[in-house]
Protein backbone atom coordinates (compact mmCIF):
# COMPACT_ATOMS: atom_id res chain seq x y z
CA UNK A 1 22.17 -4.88 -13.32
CA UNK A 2 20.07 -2.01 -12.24
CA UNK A 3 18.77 0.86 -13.54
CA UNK A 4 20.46 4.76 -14.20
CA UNK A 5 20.93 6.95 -11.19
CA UNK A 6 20.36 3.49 -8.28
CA UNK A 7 23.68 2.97 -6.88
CA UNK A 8 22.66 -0.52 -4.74
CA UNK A 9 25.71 -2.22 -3.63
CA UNK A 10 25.10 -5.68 -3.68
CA UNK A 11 22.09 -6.25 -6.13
CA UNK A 12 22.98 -10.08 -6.14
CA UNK A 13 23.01 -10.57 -2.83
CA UNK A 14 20.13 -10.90 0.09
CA UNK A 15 20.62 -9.32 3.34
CA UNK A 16 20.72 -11.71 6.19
CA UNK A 17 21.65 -11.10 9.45
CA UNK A 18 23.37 -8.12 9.14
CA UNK A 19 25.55 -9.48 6.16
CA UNK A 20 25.37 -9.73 2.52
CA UNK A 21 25.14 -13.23 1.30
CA UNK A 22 24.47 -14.98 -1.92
CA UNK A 23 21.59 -16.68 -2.54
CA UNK A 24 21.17 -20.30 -2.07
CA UNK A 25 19.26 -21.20 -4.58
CA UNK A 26 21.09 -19.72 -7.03
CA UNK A 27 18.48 -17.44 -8.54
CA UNK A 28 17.68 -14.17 -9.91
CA UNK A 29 14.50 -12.04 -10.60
CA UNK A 30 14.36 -9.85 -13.82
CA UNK A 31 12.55 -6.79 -13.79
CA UNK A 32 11.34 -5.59 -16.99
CA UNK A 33 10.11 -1.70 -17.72
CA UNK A 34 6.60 -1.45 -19.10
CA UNK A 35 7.67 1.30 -20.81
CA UNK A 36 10.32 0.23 -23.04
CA UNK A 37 9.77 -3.89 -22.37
CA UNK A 38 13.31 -4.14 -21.55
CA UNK A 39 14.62 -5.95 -18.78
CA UNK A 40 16.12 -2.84 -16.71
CA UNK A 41 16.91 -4.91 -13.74
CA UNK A 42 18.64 -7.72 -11.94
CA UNK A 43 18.89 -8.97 -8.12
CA UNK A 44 19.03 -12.26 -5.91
CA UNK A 45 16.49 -14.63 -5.45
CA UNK A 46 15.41 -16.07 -2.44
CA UNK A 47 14.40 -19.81 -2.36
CA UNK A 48 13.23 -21.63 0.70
CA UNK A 49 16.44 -22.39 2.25
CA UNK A 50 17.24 -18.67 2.32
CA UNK A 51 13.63 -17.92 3.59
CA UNK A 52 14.60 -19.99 6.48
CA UNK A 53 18.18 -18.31 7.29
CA UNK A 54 16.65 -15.15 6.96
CA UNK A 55 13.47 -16.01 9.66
CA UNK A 56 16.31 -17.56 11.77
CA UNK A 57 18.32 -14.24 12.13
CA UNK A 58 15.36 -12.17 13.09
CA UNK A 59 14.94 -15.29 15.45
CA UNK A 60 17.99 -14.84 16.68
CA UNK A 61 17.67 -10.96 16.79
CA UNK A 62 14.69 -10.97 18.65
CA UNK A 63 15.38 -13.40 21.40
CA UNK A 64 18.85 -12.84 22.35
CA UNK A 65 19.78 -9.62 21.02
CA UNK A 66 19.48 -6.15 22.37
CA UNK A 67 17.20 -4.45 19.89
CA UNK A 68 13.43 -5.61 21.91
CA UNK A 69 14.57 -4.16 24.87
CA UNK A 70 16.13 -1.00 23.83
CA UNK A 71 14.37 2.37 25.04
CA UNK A 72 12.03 3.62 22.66
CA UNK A 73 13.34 6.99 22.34
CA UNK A 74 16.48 4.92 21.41
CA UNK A 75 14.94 3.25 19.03
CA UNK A 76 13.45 6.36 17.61
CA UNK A 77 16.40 7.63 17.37
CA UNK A 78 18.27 5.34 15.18
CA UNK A 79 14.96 5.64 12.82
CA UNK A 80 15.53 9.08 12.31
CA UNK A 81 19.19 8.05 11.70
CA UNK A 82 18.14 6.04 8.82
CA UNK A 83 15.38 7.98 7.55
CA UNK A 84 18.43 10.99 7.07
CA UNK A 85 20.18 8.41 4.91
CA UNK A 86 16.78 7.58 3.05
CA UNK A 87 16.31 11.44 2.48
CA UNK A 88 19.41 11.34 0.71
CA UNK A 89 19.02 9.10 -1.38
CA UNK A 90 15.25 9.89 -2.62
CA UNK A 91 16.49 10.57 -6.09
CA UNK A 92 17.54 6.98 -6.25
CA UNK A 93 14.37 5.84 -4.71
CA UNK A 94 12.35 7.77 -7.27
CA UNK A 95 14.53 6.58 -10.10
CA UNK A 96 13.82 2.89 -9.32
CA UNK A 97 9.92 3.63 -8.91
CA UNK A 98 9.97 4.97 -12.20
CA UNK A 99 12.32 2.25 -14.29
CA UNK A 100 10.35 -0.49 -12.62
CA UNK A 101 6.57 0.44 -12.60
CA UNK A 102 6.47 3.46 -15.18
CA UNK A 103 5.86 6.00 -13.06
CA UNK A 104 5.63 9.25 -13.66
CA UNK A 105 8.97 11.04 -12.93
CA UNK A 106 7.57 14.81 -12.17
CA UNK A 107 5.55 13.38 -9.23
CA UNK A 108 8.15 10.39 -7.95
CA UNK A 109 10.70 12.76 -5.57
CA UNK A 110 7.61 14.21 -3.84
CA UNK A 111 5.90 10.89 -3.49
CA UNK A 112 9.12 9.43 -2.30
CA UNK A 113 9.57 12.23 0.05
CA UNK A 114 6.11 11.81 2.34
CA UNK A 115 7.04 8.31 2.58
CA UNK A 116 10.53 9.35 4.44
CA UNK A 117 8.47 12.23 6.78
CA UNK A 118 5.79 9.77 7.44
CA UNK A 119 8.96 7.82 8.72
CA UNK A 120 10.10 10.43 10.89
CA UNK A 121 6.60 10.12 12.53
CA UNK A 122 6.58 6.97 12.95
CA UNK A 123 10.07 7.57 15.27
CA UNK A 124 8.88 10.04 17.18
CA UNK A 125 6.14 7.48 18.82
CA UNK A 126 9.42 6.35 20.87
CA UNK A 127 8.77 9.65 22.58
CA UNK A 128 4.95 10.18 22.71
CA UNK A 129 3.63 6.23 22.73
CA UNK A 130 2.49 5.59 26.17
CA UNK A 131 4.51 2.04 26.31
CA UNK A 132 3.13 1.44 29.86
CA UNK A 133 0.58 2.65 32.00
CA UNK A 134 -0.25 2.19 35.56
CA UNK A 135 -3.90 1.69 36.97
CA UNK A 136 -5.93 1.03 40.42
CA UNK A 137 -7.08 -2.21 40.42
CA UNK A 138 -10.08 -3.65 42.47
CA UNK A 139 -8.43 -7.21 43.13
CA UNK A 140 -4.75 -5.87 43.35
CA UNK A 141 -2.84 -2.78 44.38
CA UNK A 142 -1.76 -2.26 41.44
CA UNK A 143 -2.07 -2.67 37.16
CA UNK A 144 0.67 -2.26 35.06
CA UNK A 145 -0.13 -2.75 31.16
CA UNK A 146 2.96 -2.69 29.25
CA UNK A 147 3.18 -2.64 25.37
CA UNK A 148 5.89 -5.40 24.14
CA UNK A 149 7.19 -6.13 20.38
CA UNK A 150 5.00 -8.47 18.87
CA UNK A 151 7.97 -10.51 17.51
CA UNK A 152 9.47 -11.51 14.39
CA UNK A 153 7.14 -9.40 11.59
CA UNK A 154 6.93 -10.86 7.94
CA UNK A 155 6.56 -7.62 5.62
CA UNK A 156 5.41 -8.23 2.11
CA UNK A 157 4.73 -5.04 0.08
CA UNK A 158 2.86 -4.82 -3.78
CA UNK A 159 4.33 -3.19 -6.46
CA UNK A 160 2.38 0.03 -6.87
CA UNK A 161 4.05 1.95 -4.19
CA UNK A 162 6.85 -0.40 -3.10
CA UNK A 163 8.91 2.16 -1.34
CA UNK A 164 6.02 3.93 1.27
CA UNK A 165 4.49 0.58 2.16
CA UNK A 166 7.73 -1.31 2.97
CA UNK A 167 9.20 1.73 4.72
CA UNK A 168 5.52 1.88 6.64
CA UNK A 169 6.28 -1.37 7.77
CA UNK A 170 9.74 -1.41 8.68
CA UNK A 171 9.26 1.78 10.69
CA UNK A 172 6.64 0.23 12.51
CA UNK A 173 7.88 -3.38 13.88
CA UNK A 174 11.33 -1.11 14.50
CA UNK A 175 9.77 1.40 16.76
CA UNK A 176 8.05 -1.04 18.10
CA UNK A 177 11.02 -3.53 19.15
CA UNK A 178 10.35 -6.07 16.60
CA UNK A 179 12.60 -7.64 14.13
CA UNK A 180 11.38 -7.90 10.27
CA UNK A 181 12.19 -9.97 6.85
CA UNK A 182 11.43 -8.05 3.93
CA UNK A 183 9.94 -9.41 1.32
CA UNK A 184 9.38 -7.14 -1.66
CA UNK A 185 7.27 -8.05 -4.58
CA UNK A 186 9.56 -9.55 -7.42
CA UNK A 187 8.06 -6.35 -9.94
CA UNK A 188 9.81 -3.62 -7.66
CA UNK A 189 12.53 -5.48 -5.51
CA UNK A 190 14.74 -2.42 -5.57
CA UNK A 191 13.59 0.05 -2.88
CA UNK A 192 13.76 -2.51 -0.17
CA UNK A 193 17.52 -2.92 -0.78
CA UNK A 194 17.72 0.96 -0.67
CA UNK A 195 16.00 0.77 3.10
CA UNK A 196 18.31 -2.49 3.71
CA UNK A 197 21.43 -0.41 3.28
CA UNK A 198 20.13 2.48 5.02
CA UNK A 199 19.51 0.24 8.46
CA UNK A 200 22.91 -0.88 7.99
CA UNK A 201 24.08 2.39 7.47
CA UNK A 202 22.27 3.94 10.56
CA UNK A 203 23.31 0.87 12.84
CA UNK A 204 20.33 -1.17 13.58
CA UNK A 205 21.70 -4.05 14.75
CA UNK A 206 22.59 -7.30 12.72
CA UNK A 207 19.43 -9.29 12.13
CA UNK A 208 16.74 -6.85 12.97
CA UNK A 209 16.14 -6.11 9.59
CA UNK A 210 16.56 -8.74 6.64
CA UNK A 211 16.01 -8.60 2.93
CA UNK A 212 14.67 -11.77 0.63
CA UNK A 213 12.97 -10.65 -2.34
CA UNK A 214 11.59 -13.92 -3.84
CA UNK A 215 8.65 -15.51 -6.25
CA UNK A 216 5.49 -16.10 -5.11
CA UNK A 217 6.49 -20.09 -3.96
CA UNK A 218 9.09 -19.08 -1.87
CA UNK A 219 6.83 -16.41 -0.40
CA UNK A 220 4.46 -18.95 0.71
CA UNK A 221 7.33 -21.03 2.18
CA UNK A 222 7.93 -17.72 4.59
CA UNK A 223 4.41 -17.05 5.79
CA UNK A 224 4.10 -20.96 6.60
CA UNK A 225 7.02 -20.74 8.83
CA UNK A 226 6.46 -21.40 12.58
CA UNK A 227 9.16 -19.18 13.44
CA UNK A 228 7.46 -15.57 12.67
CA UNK A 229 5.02 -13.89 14.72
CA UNK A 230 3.03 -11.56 12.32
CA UNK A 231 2.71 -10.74 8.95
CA UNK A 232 1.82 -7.72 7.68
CA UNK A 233 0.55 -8.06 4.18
CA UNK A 234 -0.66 -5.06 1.52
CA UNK A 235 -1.95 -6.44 -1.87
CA UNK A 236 -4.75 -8.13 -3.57
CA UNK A 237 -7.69 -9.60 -1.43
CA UNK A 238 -7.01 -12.84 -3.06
CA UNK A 239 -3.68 -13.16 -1.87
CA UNK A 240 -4.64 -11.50 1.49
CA UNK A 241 -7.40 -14.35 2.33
CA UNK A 242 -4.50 -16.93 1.05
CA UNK A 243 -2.59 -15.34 4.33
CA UNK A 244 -5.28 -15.00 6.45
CA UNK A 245 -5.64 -18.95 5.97
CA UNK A 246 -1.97 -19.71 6.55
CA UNK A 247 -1.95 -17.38 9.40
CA UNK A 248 -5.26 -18.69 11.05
CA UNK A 249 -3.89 -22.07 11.17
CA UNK A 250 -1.33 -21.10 13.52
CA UNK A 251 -2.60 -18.02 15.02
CA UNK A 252 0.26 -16.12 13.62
CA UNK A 253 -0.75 -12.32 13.99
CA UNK A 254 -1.84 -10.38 10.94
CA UNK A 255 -2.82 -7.10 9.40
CA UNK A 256 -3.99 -7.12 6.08
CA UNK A 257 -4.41 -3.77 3.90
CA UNK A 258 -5.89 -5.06 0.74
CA UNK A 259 -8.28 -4.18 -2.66
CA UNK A 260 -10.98 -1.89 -2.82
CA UNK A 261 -13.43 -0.46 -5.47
CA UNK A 262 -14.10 2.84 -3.58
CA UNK A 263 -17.05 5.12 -4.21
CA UNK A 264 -17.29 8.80 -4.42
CA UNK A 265 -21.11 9.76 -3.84
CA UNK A 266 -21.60 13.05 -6.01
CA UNK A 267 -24.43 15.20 -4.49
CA UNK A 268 -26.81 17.61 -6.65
CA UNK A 269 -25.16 20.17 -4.87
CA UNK A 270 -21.78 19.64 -6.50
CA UNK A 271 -21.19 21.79 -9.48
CA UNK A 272 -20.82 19.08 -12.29
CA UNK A 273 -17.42 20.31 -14.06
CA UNK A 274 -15.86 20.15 -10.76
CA UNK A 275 -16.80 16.81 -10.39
CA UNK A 276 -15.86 15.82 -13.90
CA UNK A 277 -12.40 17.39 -13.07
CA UNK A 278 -11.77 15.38 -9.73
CA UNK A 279 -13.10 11.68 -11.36
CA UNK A 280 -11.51 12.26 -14.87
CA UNK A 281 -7.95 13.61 -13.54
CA UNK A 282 -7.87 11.29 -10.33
CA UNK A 283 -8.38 7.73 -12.08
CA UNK A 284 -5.29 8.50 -13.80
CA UNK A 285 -3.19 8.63 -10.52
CA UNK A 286 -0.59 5.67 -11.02
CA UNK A 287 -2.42 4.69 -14.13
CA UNK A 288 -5.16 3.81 -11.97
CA UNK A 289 -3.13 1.44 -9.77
CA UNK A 290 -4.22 2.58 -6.69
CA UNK A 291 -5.95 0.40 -3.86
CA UNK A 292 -7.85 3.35 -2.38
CA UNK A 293 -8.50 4.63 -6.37
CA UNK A 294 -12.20 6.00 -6.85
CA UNK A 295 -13.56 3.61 -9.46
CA UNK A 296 -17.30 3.79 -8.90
CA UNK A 297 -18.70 7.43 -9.34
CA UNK A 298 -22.61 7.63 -8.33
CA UNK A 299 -24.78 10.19 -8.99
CA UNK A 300 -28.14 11.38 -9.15
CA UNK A 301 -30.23 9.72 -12.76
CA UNK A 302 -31.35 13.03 -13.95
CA UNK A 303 -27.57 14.55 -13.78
CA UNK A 304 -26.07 11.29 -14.81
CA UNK A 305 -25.75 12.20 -18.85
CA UNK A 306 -24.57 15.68 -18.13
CA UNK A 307 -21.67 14.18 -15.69
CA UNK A 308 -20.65 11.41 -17.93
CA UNK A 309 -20.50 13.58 -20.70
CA UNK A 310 -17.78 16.29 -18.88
CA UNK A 311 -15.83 13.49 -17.73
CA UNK A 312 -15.39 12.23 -21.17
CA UNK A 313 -14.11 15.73 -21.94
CA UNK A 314 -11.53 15.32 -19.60
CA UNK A 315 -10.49 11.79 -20.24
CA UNK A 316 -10.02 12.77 -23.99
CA UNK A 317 -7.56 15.93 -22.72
CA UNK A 318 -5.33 13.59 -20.63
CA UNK A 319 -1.67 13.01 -22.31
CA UNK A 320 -0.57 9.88 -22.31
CA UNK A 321 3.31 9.01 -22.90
CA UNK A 322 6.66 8.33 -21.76
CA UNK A 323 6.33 8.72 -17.61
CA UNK A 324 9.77 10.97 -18.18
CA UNK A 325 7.66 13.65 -20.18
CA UNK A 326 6.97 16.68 -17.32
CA UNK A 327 3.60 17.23 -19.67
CA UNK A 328 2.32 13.33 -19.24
CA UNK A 329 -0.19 12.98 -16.89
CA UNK A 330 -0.99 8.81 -17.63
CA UNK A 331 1.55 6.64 -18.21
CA UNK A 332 1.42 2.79 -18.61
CA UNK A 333 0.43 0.46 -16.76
CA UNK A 334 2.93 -1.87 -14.64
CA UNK A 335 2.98 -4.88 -15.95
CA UNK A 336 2.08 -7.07 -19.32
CA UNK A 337 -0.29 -9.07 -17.39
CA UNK A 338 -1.85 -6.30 -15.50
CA UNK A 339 -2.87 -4.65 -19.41
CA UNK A 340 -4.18 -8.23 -20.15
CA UNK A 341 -6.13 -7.70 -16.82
CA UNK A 342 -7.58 -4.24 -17.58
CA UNK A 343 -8.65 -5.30 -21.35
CA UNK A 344 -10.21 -8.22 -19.84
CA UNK A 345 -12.65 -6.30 -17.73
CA UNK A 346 -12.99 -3.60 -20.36
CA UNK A 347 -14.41 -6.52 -22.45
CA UNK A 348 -16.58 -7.49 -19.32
CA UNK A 349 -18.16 -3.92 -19.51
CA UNK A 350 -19.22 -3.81 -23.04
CA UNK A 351 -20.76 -7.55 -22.33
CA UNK A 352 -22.40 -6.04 -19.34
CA UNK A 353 -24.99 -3.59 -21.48
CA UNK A 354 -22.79 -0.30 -19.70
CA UNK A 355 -21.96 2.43 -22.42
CA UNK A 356 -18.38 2.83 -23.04
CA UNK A 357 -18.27 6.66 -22.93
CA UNK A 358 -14.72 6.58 -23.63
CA UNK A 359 -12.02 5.26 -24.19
CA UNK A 360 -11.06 1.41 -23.77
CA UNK A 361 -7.95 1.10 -26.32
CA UNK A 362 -4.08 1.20 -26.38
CA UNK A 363 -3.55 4.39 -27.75
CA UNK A 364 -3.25 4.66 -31.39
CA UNK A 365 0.58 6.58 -30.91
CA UNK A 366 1.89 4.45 -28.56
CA UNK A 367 3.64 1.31 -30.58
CA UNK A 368 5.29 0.14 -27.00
CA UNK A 369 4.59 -0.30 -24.10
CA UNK A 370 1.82 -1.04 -21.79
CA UNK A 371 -0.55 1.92 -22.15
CA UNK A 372 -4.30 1.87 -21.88
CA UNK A 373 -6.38 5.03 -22.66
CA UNK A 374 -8.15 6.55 -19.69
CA UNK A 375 -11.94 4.88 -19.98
CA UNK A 376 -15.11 5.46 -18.49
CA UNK A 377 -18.50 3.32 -18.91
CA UNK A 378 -21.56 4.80 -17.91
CA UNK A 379 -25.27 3.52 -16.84
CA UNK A 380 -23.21 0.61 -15.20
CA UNK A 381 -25.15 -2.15 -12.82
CA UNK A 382 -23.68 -2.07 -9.88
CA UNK A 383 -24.04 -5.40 -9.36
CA UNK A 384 -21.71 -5.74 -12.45
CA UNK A 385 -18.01 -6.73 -12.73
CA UNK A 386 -16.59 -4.30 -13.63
CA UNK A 387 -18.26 -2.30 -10.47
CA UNK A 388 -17.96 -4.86 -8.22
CA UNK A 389 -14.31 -6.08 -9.10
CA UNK A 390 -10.87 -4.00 -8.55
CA UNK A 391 -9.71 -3.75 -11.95
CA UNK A 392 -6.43 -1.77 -11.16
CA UNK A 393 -6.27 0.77 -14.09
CA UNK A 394 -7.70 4.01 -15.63
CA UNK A 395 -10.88 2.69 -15.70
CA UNK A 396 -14.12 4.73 -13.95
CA UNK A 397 -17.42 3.58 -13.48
CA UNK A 398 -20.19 5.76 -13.69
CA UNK A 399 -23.71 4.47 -11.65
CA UNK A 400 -27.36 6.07 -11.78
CA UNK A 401 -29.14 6.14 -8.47
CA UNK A 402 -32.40 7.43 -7.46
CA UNK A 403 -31.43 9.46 -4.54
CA UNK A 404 -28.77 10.29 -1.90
CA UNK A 405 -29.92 7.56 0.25
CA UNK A 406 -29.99 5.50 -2.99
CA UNK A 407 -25.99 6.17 -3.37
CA UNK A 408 -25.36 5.46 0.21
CA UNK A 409 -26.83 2.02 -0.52
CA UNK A 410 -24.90 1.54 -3.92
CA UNK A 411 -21.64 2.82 -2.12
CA UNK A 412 -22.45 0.14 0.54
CA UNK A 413 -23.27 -2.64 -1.69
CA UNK A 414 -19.74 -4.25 -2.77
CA UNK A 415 -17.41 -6.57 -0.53
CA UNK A 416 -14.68 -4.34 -0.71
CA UNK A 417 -14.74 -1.33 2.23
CA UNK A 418 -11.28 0.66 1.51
CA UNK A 419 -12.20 4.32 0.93
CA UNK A 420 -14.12 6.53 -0.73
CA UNK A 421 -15.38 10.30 -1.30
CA UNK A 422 -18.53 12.39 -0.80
CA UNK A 423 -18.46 15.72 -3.17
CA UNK A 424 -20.63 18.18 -1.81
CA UNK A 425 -20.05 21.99 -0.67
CA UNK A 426 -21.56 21.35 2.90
CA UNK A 427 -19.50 20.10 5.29
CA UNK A 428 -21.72 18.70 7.64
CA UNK A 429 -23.32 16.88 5.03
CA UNK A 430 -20.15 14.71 3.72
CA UNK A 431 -19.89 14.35 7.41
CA UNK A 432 -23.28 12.60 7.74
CA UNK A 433 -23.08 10.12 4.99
CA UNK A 434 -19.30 9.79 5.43
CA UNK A 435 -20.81 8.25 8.44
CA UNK A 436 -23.31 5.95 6.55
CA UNK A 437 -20.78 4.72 4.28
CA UNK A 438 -19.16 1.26 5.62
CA UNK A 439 -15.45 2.30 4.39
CA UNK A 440 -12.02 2.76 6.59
CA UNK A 441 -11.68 6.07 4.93
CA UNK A 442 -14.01 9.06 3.43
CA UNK A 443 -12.57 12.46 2.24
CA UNK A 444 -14.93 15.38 1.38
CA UNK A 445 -14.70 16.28 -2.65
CA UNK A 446 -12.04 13.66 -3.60
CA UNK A 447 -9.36 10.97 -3.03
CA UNK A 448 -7.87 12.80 0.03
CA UNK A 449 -5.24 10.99 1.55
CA UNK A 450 -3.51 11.48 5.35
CA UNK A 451 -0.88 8.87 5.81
CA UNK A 452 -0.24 10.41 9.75
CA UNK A 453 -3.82 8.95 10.65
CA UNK A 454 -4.99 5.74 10.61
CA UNK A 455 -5.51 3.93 7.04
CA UNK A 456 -7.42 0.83 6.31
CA UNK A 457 -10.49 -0.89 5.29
CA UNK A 458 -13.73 -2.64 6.34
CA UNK A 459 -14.77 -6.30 4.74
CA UNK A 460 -12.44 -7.68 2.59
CA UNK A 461 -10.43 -4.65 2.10
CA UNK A 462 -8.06 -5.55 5.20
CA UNK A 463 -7.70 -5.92 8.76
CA UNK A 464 -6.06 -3.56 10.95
CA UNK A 465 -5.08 -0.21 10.20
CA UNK A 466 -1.54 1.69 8.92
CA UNK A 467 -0.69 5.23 9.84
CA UNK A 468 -1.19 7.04 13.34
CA UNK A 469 -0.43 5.65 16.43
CA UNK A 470 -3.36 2.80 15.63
CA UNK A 471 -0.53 1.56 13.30
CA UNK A 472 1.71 0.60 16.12
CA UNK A 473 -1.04 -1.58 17.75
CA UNK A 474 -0.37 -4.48 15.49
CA UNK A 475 3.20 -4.91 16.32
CA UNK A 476 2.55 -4.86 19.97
CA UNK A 477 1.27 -7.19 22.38
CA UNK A 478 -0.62 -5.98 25.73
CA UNK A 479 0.89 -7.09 28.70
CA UNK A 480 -0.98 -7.22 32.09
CA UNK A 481 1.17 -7.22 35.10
CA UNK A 482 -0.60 -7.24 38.90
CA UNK A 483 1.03 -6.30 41.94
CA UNK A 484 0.99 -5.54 45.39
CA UNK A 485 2.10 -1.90 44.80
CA UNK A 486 3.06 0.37 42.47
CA UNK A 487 6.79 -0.39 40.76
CA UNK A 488 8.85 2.40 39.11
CA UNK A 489 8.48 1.94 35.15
């Protein structure tokens, strides 16, 4: 079972060494639509025992097979190979997002789309990524430091943006020589058999990439094995320190992209509708599910009332509706338990003494689905939950300060370090407290986003960054070979 316009193949089936196989444990994941509540899709399950086979084929791929020690320009050749047969089927791709999560269908094909180009960047590192390098040494004649595959890479990707962030991955340990196991969340299992049947398609050998989309037990059975050599996790920081953990135990490489509660600093120089216009419209961006979302807003006390007041105006003129509606700008959120989530912490802020500006209901015309209106508190202690925790929805908090370097401190004080934004007109001056601000990523006058450079956070937003040629580091290991003179490479 799977939704209109996907044409998977083998939906009941895992992909294991370069072969379609039925689960062993007999299982199946249901995924249900949060528009309609239905159950609009049906594949394997992984248990343990098919955790294993799968681990054991990259194994097996990895140490005796060809794929580690073909030419990078091969490599990134056969990527582009597969990212042709991923352009093609983008409609498909953007149909799943939007059965599975609720997204909204006017912006899926485009979405979909930078995720297959950023692909195509990724391959052409094979050319341009200096893979060795030769130096002078003092002792020796000679340094040669190589770059090698890391190894067998664990990928597990959330549900937000299933498609980009598994394809991020894949691209990544492939160009790089490794082999990977996919392991989708059980929400959005779909686009990872998409990218399964385009490797197979393109010809990347059997075992070099392998699909097990699973539960959360059977997840932890795969990070625990000894037979991986990295993980690469995006998803909560909860789960993220659970894998740090695991990992740390056996010093199993690891790059973590995790939560955030990102600030955008709004100087007095910033006209206030503007402002109002860039919060109000960007909170509602994937209903809010967004790690890098800007949640906290900060601004000046004396043009706090004015700026709380024009976002309200904007939250009020958002549409919310069915995510196939070109005019809907919010649809619902993912997930039952992620509405439960988001009314919980809207709770938390009227307990906190913030004013609820706006906001904080199902809508009133919505009689299914998982919908939450757009909401904003203002006056909000940062120190509070609501500003201090990722909540994951349409929800914006508003926070007084005293002064610029008063926001800089606000913006700094929370354990999360993902992104954030500085709205000003000058420049040089989002430059200077862009610098100030202890966050992986700061765009002038918004959520700007760059997926060719490097992406990631400080603190407990992650470890490691995605995107750029600082992506590939993690799936390489630096080799340092001495001689007595220099060898052709």
């Amino acid at each position: 079972m799977i939704p209109q316009g996907v044409m998977i193949r083998n939906p009941d089936k895992l992909f294991i060494g370069g072969e379609w196989v039925a689960p062993l444990s007999g299982e199946h994941i249901e995924v249900e639509s949060p528009v309609t509540e239905e159950i609009v899709a049906r594949v394997a399950a992984a248990g343990d025992a098919d955790m294993d086979r799968a681990v054991a084929a990259a194994r097996k791929a990895f140490d005796e097979g060809p794929w580690p020690t073909t030419p990078p320009a091969e490599r990134g050749a056969m990527l582009m190979k597969m990212a042709d047969v991923l352009e093609r089927r983008v409609p498909e791709i953007a149909a799943a997002w939007c059965a599975q999560i609720g997204g909204l269908e006017q912006r899926s094909e485009m979405m979909q789309m930078g995720s297959v180009m950023g692909m195509r960047g990724i391959a052409a590192l094979g050319e341009s990524f200096a893979w060795t390098e030769t130096r002078k040494g003092q002792m020796v004649d000679t340094a040669v430091i190589a770059r090698e595959p890391v190894g067998v890479v664990v990928g597990i990707a959330p549900w937000n943006a299933p498609f980009g962030i598994m394809l991020n991955k894949v691209a990544y340990a492939l160009i790089a020589g490794c082999t990977i196991v996919m392991k989708p969340s059980p929400e959005t299992p779909l686009e990872a058999y998409i990218i399964a049947e385009a490797s197979e398609e393109a010809g990347i050998p059997p075992g070099v990439v392998n699909l097990v989309p699973a539960d959360r037990e059977a997840s932890d059975h795969l990070i625990h094995s000894d037979a991986i050599d990295k993980v690469s996790f995006t998803g909560s920081s909860a789960a993220g320190m659970h894998i740090a953990s695991v990992c740390g135990s056996k010093m199993t490489r690891a790059t973590f992209e995790l939560g955030g509660k990102s600030a955008a600093i709004v100087r007095d120089d910033f006209p206030i509708e503007d402002a109002a216009n860039i919060l109000g419209n960007t909170i509602t961006m994937m209903s809010g599910q967004i790690c890098a979302m800007l949640s906290r807003a900060i601004v000046t006390k004396d043009r706090h009332d004015e700026l709380a007041g024009a976002i309200a105006k904007v939250m009020k003129g958002v549409k919310i509706g069915d995510p196939s509606d070109p005019e809907t700008q919010l649809g619902p959120l993912a997930m039952k338990r992620q509405l439960e989530r988001v009314e919980m912490y809207i709770e938390e802020g009227r307990k906190s003494g913030a004013d609820l500006v706006t906001g904080g209901q199902r809508p009133p015309h919505m009689n299914k689905g998982y919908y939450i209106e757009p909401t904003l508190f203002a006056n909000v202690d940062n120190t509070s939950r609501i500003a201090q925790e990722e909540i994951f929805g349409p929800v914006l908090c508003l926070i007084p300060a005293e002064d610029e370097e008063d926001a800089i401190r606000i913006a700094n004080e929370s354990n999360f370090g993902l992104n954030g934004s500085v709205m000003t007109t000058d420049a040089q001056a989002a430059y200077d407290i862009a610098r100030k601000v202890r966050t992986g990523v700061v765009g002038q006058n918004g959520m700007r986003m760059e997926f060719g450079q490097p992406f990631g956070g400080f603190k407990q937003s992650g470890i490691g960054r995605e995107g750029g040629e600082e992506g590939l580091w993690a799936y390489l290991e630096t080799k340092t070979i001495l001689l007595d003179a220099e060898p052709v490479v």
